[in-house]
Structures are given as structure tokens and as C-alpha cells.
N, C-alpha and C. Protein backbone atom coordinates (compact mmCIF):
# COMPACT_ATOMS: atom_id res chain seq x y z
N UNK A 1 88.97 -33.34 54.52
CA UNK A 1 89.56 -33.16 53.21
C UNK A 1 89.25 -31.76 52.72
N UNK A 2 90.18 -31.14 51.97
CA UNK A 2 90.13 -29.45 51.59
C UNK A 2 89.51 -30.00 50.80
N UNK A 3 88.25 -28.89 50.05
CA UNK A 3 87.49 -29.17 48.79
C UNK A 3 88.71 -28.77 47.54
N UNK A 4 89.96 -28.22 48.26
CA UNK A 4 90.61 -28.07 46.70
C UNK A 4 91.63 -29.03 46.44
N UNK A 5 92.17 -30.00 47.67
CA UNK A 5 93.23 -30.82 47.29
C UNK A 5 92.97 -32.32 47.19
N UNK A 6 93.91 -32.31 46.02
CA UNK A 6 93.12 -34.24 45.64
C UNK A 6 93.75 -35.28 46.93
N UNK A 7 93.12 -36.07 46.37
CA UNK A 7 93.33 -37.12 47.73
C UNK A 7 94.49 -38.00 47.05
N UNK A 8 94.39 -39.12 48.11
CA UNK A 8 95.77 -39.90 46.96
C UNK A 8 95.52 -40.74 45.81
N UNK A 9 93.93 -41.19 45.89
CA UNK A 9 93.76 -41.37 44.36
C UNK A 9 94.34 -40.43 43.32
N UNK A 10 94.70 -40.96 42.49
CA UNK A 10 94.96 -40.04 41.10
C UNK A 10 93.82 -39.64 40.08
N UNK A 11 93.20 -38.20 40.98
CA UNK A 11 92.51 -37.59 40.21
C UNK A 11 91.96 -36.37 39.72
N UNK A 12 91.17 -35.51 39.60
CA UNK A 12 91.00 -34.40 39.34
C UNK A 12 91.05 -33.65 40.15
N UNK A 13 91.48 -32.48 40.44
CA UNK A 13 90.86 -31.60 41.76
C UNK A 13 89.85 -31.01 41.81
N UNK A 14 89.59 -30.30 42.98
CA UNK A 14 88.14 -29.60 42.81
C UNK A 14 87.91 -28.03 41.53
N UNK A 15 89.05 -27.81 41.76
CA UNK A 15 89.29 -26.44 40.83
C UNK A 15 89.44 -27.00 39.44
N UNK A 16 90.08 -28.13 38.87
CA UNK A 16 90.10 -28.91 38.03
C UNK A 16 88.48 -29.21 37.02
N UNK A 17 87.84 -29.47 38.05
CA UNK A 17 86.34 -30.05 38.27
C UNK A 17 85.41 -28.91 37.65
N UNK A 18 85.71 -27.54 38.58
CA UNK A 18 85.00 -26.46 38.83
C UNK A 18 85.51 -25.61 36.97
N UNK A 19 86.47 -26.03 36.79
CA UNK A 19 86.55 -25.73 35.49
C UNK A 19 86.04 -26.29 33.97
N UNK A 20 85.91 -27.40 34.46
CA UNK A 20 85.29 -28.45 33.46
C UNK A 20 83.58 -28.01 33.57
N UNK A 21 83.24 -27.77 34.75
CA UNK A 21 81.65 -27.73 34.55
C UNK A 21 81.18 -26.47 34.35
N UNK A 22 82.41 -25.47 33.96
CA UNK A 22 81.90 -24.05 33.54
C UNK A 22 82.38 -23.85 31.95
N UNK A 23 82.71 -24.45 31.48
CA UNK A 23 83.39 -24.87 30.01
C UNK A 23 82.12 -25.61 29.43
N UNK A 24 81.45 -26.60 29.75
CA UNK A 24 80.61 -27.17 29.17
C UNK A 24 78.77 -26.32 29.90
N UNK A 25 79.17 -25.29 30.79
CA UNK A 25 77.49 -24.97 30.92
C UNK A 25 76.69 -25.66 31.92
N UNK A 26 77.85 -26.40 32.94
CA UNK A 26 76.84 -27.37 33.60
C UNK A 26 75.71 -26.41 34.32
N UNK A 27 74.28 -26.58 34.21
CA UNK A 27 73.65 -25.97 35.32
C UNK A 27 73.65 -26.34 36.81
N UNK A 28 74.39 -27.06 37.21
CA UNK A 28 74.27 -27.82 38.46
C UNK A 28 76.02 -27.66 38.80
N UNK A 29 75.53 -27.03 40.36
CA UNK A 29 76.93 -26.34 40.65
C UNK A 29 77.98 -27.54 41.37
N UNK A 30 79.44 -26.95 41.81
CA UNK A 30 80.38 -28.27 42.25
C UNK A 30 79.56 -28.96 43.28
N UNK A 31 79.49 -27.99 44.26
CA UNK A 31 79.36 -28.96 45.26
C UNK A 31 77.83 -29.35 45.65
N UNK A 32 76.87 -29.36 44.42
CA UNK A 32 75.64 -30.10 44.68
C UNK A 32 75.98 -30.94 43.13
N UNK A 33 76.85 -31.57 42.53
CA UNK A 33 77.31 -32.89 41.29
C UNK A 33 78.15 -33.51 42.66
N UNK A 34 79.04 -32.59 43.48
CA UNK A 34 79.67 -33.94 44.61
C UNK A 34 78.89 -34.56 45.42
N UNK A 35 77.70 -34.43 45.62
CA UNK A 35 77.14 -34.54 46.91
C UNK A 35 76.19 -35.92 45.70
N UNK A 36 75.50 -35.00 44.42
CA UNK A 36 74.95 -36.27 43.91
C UNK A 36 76.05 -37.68 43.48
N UNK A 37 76.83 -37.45 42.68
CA UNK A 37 77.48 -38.42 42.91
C UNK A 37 77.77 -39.17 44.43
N UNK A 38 77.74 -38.89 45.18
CA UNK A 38 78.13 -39.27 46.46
C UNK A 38 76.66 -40.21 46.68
N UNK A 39 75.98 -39.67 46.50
CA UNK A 39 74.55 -40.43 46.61
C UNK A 39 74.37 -41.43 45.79
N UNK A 40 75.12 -41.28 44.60
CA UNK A 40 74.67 -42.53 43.83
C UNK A 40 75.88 -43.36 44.16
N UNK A 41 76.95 -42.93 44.98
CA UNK A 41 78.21 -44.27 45.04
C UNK A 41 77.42 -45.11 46.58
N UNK A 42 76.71 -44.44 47.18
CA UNK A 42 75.94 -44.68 48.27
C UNK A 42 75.15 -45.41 48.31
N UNK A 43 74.35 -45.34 47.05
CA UNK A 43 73.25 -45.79 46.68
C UNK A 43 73.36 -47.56 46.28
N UNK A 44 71.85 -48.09 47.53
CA UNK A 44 71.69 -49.64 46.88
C UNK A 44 71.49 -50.12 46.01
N UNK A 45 70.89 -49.26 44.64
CA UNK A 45 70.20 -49.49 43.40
C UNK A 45 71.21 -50.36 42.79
N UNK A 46 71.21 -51.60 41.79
CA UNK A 46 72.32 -51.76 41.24
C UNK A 46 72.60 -51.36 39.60
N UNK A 47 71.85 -50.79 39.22
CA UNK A 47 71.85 -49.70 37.94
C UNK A 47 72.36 -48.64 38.14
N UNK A 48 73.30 -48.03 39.27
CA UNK A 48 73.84 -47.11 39.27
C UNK A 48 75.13 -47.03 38.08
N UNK A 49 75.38 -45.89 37.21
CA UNK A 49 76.11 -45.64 36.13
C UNK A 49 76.88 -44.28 36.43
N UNK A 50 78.39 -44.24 36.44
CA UNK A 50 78.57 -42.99 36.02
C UNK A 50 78.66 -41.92 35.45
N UNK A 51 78.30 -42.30 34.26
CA UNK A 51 77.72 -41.85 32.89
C UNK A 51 76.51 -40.87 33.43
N UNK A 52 75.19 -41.56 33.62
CA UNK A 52 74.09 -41.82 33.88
C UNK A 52 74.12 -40.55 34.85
N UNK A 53 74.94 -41.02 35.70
CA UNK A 53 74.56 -39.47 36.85
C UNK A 53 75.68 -38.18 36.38
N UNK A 54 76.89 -37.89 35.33
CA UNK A 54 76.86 -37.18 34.93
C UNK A 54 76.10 -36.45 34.46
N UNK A 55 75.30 -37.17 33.40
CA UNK A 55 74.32 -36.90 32.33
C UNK A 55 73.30 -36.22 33.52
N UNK A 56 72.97 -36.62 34.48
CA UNK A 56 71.85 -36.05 35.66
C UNK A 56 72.27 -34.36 36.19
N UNK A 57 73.28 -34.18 36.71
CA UNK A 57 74.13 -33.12 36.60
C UNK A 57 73.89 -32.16 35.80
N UNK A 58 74.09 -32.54 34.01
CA UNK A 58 73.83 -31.99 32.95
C UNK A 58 72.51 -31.83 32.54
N UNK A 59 71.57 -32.16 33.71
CA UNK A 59 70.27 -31.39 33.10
C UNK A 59 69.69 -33.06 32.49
N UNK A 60 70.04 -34.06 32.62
CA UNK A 60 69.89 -35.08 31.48
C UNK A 60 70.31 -35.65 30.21
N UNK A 61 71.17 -34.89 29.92
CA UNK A 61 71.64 -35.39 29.11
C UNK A 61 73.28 -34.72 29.24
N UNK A 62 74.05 -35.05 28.35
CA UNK A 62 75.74 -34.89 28.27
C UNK A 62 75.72 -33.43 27.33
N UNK A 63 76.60 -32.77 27.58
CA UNK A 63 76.68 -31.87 26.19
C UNK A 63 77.48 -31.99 25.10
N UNK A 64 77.07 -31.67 24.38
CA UNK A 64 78.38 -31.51 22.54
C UNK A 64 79.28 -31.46 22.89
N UNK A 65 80.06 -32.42 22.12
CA UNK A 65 81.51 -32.26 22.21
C UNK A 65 82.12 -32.11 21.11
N UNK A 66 83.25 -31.36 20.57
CA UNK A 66 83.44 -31.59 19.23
C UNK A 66 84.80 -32.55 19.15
N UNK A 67 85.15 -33.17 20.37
CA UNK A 67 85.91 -34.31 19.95
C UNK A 67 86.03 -35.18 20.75
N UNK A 68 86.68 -36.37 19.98
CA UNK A 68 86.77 -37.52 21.37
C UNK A 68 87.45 -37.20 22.27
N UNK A 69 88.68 -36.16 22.08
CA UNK A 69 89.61 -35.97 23.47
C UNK A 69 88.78 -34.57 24.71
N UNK A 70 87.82 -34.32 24.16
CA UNK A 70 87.23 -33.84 24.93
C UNK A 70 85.97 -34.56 25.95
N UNK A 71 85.48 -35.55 25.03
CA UNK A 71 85.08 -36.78 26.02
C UNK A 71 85.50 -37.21 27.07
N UNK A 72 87.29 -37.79 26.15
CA UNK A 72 87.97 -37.98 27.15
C UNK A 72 88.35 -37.48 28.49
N UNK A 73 88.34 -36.00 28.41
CA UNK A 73 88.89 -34.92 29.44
C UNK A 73 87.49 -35.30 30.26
N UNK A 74 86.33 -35.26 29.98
CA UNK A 74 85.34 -35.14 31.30
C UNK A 74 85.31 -36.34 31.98
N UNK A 75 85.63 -37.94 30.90
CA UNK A 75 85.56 -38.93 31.46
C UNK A 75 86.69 -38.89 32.84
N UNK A 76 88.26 -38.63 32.31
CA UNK A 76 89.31 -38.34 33.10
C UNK A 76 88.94 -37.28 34.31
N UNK A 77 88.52 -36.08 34.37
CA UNK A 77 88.15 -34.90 35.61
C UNK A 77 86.86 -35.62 36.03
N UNK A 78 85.69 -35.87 35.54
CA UNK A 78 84.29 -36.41 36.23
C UNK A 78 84.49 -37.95 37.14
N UNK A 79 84.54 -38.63 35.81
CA UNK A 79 84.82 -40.09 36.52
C UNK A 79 86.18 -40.61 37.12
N UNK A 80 86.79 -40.69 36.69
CA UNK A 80 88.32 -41.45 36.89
C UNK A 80 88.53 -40.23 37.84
N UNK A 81 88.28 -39.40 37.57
CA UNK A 81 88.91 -38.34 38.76
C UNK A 81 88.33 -37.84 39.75
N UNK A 82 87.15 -37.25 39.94
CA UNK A 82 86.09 -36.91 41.15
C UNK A 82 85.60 -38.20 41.19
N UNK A 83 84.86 -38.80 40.66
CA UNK A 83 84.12 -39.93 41.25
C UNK A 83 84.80 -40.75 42.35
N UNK A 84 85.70 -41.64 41.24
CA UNK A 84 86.76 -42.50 41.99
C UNK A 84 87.09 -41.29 43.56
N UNK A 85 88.11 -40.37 43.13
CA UNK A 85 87.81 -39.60 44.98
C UNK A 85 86.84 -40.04 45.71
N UNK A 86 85.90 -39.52 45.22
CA UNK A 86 84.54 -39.88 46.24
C UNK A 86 84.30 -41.26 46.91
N UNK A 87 84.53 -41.80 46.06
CA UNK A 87 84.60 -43.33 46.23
C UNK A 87 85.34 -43.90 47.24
N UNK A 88 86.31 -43.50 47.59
CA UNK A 88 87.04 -43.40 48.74
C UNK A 88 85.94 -43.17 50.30
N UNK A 89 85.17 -42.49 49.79
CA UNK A 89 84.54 -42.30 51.50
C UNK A 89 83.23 -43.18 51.74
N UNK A 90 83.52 -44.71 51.00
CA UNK A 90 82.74 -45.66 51.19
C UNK A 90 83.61 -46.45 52.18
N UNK A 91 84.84 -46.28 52.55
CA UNK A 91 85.19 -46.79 54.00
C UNK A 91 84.97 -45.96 55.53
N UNK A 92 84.38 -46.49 56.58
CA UNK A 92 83.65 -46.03 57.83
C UNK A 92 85.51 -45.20 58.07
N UNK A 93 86.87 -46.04 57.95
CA UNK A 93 87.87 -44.87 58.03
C UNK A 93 87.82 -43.47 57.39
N UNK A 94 87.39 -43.25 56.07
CA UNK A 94 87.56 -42.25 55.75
C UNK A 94 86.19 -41.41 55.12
N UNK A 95 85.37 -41.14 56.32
CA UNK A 95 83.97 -40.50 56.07
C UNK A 95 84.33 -38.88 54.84
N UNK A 96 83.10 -39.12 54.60
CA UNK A 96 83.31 -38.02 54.23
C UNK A 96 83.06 -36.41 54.41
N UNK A 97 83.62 -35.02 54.52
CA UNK A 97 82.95 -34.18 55.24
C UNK A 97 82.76 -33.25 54.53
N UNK A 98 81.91 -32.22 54.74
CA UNK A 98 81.67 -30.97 53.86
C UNK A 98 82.09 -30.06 54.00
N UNK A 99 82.57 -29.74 53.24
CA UNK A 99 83.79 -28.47 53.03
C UNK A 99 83.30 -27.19 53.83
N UNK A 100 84.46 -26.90 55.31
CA UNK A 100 84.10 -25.62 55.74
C UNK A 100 84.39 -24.06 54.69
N UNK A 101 83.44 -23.29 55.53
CA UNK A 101 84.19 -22.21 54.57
C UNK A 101 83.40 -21.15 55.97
N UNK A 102 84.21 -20.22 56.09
CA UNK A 102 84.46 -18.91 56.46
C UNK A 102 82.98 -18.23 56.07
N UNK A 103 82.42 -18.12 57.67
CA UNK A 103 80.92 -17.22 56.97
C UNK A 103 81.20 -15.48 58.11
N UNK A 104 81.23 -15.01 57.47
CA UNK A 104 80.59 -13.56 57.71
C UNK A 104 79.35 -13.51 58.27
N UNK A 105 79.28 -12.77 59.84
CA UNK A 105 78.05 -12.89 60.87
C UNK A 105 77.05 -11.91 59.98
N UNK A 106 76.47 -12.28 58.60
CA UNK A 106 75.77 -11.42 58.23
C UNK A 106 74.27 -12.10 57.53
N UNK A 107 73.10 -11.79 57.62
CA UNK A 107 72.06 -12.55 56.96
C UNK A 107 72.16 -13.02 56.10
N UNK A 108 72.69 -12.19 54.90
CA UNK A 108 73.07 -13.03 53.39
C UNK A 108 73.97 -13.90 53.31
N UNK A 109 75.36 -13.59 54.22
CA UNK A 109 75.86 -15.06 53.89
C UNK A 109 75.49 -15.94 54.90
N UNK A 110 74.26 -16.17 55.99
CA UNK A 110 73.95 -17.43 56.33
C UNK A 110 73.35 -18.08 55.77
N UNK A 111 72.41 -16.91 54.59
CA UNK A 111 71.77 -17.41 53.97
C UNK A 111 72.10 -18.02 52.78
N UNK A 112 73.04 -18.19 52.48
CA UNK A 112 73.83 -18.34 50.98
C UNK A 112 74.48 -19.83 51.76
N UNK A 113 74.71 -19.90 52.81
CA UNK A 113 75.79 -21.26 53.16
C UNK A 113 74.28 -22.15 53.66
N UNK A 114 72.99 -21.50 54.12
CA UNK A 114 72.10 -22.68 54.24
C UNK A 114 71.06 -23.22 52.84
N UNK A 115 71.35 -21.98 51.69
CA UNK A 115 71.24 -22.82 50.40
C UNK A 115 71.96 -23.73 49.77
N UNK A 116 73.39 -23.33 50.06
CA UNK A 116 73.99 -24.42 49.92
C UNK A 116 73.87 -25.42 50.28
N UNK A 117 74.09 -25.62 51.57
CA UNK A 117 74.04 -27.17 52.71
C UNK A 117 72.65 -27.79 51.87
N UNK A 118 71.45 -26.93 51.45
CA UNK A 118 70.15 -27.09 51.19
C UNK A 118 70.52 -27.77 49.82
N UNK A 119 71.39 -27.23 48.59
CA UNK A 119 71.07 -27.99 47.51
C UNK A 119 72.24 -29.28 47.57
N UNK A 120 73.25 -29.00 48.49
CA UNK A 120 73.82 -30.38 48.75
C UNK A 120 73.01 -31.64 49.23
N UNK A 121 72.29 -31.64 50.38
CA UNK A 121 71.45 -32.38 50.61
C UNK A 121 70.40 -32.63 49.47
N UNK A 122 69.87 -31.81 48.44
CA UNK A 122 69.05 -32.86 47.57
C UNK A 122 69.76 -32.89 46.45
N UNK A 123 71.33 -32.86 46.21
CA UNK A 123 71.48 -33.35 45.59
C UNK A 123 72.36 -34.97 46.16
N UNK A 124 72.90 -35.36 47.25
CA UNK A 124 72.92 -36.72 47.79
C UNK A 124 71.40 -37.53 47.71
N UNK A 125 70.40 -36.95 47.65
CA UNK A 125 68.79 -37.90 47.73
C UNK A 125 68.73 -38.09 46.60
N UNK A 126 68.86 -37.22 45.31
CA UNK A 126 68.74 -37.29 44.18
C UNK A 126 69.73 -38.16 43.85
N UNK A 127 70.96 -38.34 44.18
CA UNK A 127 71.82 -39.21 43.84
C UNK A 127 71.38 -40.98 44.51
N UNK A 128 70.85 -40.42 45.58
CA UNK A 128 70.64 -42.04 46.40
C UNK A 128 69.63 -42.81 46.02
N UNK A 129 68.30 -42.05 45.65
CA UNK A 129 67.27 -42.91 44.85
C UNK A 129 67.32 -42.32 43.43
N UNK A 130 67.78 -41.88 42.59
CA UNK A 130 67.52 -41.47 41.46
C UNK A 130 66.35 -41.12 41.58
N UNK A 131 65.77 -41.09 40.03
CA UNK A 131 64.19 -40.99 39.48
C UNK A 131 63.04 -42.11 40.78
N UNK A 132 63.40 -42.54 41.35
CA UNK A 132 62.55 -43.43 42.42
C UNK A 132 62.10 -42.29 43.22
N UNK A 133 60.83 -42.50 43.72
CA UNK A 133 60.19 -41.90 44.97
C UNK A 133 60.54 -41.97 46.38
């Protein structure tokens, strides 16, 4: 799956996504919120919330909104739209994979694509046990 084109759920795209979480300040970049969500749709816990792991994303808590249709918009791009996607790669048909990208044979960008891979991976653990050890 391209990290920029939606799947056939009806939902947000990644650029869609990537815009919403620079509008509200998220400190937590796209593709370590996909990887946690992914961990928590993964996850055995049965207190898993989508709310809950937005809010995780956001540092812990959600940010200001100054209206309900702006609620609305993150509920629609976060949940109903990335999540649900994601959600999709809880069938063994349609695994899910991590977005290639084009590296330059140079130290900094191996090093930039193995921080990445690096905060993707804790953010799927962080998603899979939450606050648990």
C-alpha cells in the first residue's frame, strides 16, 4: 500500500492525516501515530479506545478545539479515516507493510530511515501494551 493512497475503505489519506497533525501541533510524527495505532488495533488488551490512543499521540491529552466541527474533522481524518484503514490489516490477506522510500547511499540518510524504522517500532509496542510493562 502507497503511504499516500487510501485504500477502499472510505477514509482519510496519508497527506490528509499529515495535515491534520500539523494544524493541531501533534508532537508525534505520521508514521510513528500509524504504527501506534496499529499496535493498539493489534493489541489483546480489551480497553483499547480510539480516542485514548489519539490522545497518546497528542502527548496525552487532545488539543483545543474551538469547535465541534473541528472535533469532528479529527474524529473523520484520525478515526473513521486512518484508523478504520489500518484496521484492514487485521486480515493474514492483507498484511500490512511499511512504506518504502528512496534512500540516498549516504550516512545521514541511513541514518534518518533507521530512526525512523526505530520510532515506528516503539511506537507499534507503545500501541500494543499501552502504559503496561
Amino acid at each position: 500500500m502507497s503511504p499516500s493512497k487510501p485504500s477502499s475503505v472510505s477514509g482519510a489519506s496519508d497527506q490528509e492525516v499529515q495535515a491534520l497533525l500539523l494544524r493541531y501541533r501533534c508532537p508525534t510524527p505520521l508514521h510513528t501515530v500509524r504504527t501506534l495505532l496499529l499496535g493498539h488495533i493489534a493489541s489483546p488488551r480489551l480497553d483499547v479506545s480510539p480516542m485514548a490512543t489519539v490522545a497518546q499521540a497528542f502527548g496525552g491529552e487532545l488539543p483545543e478545539f474551538a469547535s465541534s466541527d473541528e472535533v469532528e474533522e479529527l474524529m473523520r481524518v484520525l478515526v473513521h479515516g486512518l484508523w478504520n484503514r489500518l484496521s484492514e490489516h487485521e486480515s493474514a490477506r492483507n498484511p500490512f507493510r511499511l512504506p518504502r522510500f528512496e534512500v540516498t547511499p549516504t550516512r545521514q540518510a541511513l541514518h534518518d530511515l533507521a530512526r525512523m524504522r526505530a520510532q515506528e517500532l516503539k511506537g507499534f509496542v507503545d500501541g500494543l501494551f499501552g502504559v503496561e510493562d
